[in-house]
Protein backbone atom coordinates (compact mmCIF):
# COMPACT_ATOMS: atom_id res chain seq x y z
CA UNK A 1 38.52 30.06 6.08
CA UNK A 2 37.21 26.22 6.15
CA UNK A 3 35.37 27.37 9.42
CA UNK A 4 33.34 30.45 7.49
CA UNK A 5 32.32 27.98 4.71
CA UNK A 6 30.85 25.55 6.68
CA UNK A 7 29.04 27.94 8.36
CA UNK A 8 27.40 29.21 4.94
CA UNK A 9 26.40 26.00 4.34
CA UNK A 10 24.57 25.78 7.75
CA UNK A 11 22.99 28.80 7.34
CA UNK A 12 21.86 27.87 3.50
CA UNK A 13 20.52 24.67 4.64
CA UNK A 14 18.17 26.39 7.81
CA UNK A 15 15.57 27.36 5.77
CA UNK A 16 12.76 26.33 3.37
CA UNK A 17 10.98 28.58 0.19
CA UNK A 18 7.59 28.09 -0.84
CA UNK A 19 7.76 27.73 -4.29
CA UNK A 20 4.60 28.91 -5.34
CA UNK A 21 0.92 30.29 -4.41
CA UNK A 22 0.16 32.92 -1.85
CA UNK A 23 3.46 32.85 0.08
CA UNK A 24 5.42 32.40 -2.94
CA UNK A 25 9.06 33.36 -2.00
CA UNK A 26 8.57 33.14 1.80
CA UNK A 27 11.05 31.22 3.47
CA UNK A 28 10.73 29.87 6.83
CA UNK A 29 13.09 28.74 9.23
CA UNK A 30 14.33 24.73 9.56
CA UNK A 31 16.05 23.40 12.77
CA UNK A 32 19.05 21.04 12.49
CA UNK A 33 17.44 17.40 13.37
CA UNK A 34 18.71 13.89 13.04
CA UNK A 35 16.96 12.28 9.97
CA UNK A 36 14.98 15.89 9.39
CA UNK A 37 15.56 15.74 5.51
CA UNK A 38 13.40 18.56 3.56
CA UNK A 39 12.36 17.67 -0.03
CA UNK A 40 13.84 19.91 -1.96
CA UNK A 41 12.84 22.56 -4.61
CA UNK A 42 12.77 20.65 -7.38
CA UNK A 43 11.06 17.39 -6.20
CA UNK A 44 8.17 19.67 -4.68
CA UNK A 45 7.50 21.54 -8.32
CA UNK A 46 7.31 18.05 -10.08
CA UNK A 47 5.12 16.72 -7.37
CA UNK A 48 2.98 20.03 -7.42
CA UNK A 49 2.63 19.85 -10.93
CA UNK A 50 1.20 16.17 -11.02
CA UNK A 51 -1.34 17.21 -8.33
CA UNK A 52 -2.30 20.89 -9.92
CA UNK A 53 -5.84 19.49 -10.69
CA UNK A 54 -6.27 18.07 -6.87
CA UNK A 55 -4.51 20.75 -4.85
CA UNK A 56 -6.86 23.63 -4.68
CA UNK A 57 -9.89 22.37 -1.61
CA UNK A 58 -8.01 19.15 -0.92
CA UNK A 59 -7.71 18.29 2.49
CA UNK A 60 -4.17 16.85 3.19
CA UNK A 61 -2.25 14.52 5.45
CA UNK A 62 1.16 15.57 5.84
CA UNK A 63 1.89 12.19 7.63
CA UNK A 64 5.72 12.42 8.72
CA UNK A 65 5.99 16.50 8.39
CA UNK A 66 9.30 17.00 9.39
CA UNK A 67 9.87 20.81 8.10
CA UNK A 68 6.33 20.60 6.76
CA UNK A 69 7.12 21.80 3.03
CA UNK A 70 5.00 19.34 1.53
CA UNK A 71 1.83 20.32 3.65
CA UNK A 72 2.89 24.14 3.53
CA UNK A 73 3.31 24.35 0.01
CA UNK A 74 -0.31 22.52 -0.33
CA UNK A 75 -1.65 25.48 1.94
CA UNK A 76 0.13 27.98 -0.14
CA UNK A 77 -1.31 26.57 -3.55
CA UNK A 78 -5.34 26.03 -2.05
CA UNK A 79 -5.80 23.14 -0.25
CA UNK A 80 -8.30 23.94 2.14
CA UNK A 81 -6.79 21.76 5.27
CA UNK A 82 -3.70 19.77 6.35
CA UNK A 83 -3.16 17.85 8.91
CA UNK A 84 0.29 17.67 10.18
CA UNK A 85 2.02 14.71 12.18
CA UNK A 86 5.55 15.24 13.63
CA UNK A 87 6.95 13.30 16.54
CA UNK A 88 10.40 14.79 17.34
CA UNK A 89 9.41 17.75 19.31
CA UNK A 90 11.82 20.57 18.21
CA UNK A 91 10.79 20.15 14.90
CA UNK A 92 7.18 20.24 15.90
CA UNK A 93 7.89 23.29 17.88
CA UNK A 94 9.29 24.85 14.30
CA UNK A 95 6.44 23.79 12.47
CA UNK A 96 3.90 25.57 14.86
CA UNK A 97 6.18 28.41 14.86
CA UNK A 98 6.52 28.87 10.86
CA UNK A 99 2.37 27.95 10.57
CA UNK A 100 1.86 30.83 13.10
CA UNK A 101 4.37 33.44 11.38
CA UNK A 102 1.98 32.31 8.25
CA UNK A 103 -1.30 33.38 10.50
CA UNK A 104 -2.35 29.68 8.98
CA UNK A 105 -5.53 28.28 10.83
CA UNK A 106 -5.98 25.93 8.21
CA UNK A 107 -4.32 23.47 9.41
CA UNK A 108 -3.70 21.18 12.99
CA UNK A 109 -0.46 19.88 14.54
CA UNK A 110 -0.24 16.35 15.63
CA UNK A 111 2.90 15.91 18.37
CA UNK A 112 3.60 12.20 17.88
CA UNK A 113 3.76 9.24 16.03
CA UNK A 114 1.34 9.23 12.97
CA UNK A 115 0.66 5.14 13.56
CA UNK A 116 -0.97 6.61 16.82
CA UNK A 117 -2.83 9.54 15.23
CA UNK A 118 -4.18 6.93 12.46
CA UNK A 119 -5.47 4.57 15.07
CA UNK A 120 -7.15 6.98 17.38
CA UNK A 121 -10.56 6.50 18.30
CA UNK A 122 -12.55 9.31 16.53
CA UNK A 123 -14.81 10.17 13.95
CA UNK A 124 -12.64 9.43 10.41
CA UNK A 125 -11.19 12.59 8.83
CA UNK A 126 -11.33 12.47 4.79
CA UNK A 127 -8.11 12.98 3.01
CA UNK A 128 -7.56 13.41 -0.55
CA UNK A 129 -3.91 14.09 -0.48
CA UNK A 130 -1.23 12.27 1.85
CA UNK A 131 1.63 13.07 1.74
CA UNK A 132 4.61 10.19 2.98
CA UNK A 133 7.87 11.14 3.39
CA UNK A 134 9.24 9.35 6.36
CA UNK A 135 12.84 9.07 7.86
CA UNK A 136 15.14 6.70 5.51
CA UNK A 137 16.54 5.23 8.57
CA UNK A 138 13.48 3.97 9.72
CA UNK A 139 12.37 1.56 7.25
CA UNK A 140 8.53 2.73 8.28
CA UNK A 141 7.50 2.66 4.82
CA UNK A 142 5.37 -0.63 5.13
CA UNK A 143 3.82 -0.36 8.58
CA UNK A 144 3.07 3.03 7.98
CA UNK A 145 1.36 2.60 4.53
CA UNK A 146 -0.57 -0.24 5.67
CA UNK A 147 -2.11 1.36 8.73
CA UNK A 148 -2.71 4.02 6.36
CA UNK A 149 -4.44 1.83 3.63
CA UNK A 150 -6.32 0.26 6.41
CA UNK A 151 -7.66 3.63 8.31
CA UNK A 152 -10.66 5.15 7.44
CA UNK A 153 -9.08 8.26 6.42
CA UNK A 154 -8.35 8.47 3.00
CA UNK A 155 -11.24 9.73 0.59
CA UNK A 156 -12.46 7.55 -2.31
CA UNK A 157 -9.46 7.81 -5.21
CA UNK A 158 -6.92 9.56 -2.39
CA UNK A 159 -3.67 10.79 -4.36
CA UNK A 160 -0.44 9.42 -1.82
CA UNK A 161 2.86 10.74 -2.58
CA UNK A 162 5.49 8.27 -1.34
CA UNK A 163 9.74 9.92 -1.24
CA UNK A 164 12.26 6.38 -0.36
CA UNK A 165 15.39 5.77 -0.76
CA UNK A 166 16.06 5.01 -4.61
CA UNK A 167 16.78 1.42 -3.82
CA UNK A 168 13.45 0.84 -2.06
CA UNK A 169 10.91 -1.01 -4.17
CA UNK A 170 7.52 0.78 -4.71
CA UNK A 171 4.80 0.01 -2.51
CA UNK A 172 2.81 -3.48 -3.88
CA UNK A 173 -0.46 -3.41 -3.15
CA UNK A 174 -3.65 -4.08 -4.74
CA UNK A 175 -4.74 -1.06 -3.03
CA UNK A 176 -2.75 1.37 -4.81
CA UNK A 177 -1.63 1.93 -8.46
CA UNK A 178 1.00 4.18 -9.57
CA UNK A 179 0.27 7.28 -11.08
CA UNK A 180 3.90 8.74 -11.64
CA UNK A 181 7.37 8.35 -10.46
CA UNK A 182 10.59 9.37 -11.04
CA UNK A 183 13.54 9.39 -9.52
CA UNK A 184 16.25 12.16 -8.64
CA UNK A 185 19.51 11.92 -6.67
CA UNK A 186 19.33 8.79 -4.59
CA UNK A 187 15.33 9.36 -4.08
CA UNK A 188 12.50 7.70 -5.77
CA UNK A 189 9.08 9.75 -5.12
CA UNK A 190 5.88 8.55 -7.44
CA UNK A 191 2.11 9.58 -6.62
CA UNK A 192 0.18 6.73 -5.77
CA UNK A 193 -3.64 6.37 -6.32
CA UNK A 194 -6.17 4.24 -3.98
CA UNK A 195 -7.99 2.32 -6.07
């Protein structure tokens, strides 16, 4: 009996649902991953409504994708582009599978580490949206931002939603000012704007 419920609970936990937009309902498959941690339902309708005047023709940075909700759901509600970054390769591979289920070509996969992708020597993509959402474990919430910060990539007054552990202090910078925040079961997530 113990065996069977853990099993639901697997099977419950391998999948994500676009909450709203054109593939409202649609859920799409999630591997099992060290550290692969998919904001939940919740956390992605607060953030969405915060950004419902930016979302439709953004272009997005889904910087540490993981499952790629955050990007996905962006696609799903308008934005006109994301970039995704994911360095573990299986859930890359899941990613490119659910974007080509969607038929999505509005969007790009980046295998590998985003510091790497930010610091590649090409002409500056724009983003007005970033999302950052990278593995607790890590602690790359600080090298990560700062290379971001630093990069030409973000467009003038880029929106950057930050999810950390709820004991991690917000991001100080003169750079950034905080737009909102909240926190919700052991996470803090706020939307940051460049200044």
């Amino acid at each position: 009996m113990q065996s069977k419920k853990k099993k639901c609970q697997k099977t419950a936990n391998s999948s994500i649902r676009i909450i709203a937009g054109q593939w409202r309902g649609r859920k799409l498959g999630v591997i099992d991953a060290d550290g692969l941690r998919p904001t939940g339902d919740r956390i992605r309708e607060t953030l969405f409504n915060w950004l419902l005047p930016y979302t439709a023709g953004s272009r997005c940075l889904d910087a540490f994708a993981g499952t790629g909700a955050l990007g996905l759901e962006a696609l799903s509600r308008g934005a006109s582009y994301v970039q995704f970054a994911e360095l573990n390769s299986a859930t890359a591979d899941q990613l490119q599978s659910n974007l080509s289920l969607l038929k999505c070509e509005q969007a790009s996969l980046f295998r590998g580490n985003v510091l790497n992708w930010l610091h590649e020597d090409r002409p500056p993509e724009r983003f007005n949206v970033v999302f950052f959402d990278p593995p607790f474990a890590d602690d790359l919430w600080q090298p990560a931002l700062q290379a971001l910060l630093c990069s030409p990539h973000l467009a003038d007054e880029a929106l950057i939603y930050i999810e950390a552990p709820q004991h991690t202090p917000p991001p100080i910078t003169t750079k950034l000012h905080c737009f909102r925040e909240k926190v919700s079961g052991g996470v803090r997530y706020g939307l940051y704007k460049q200044c």
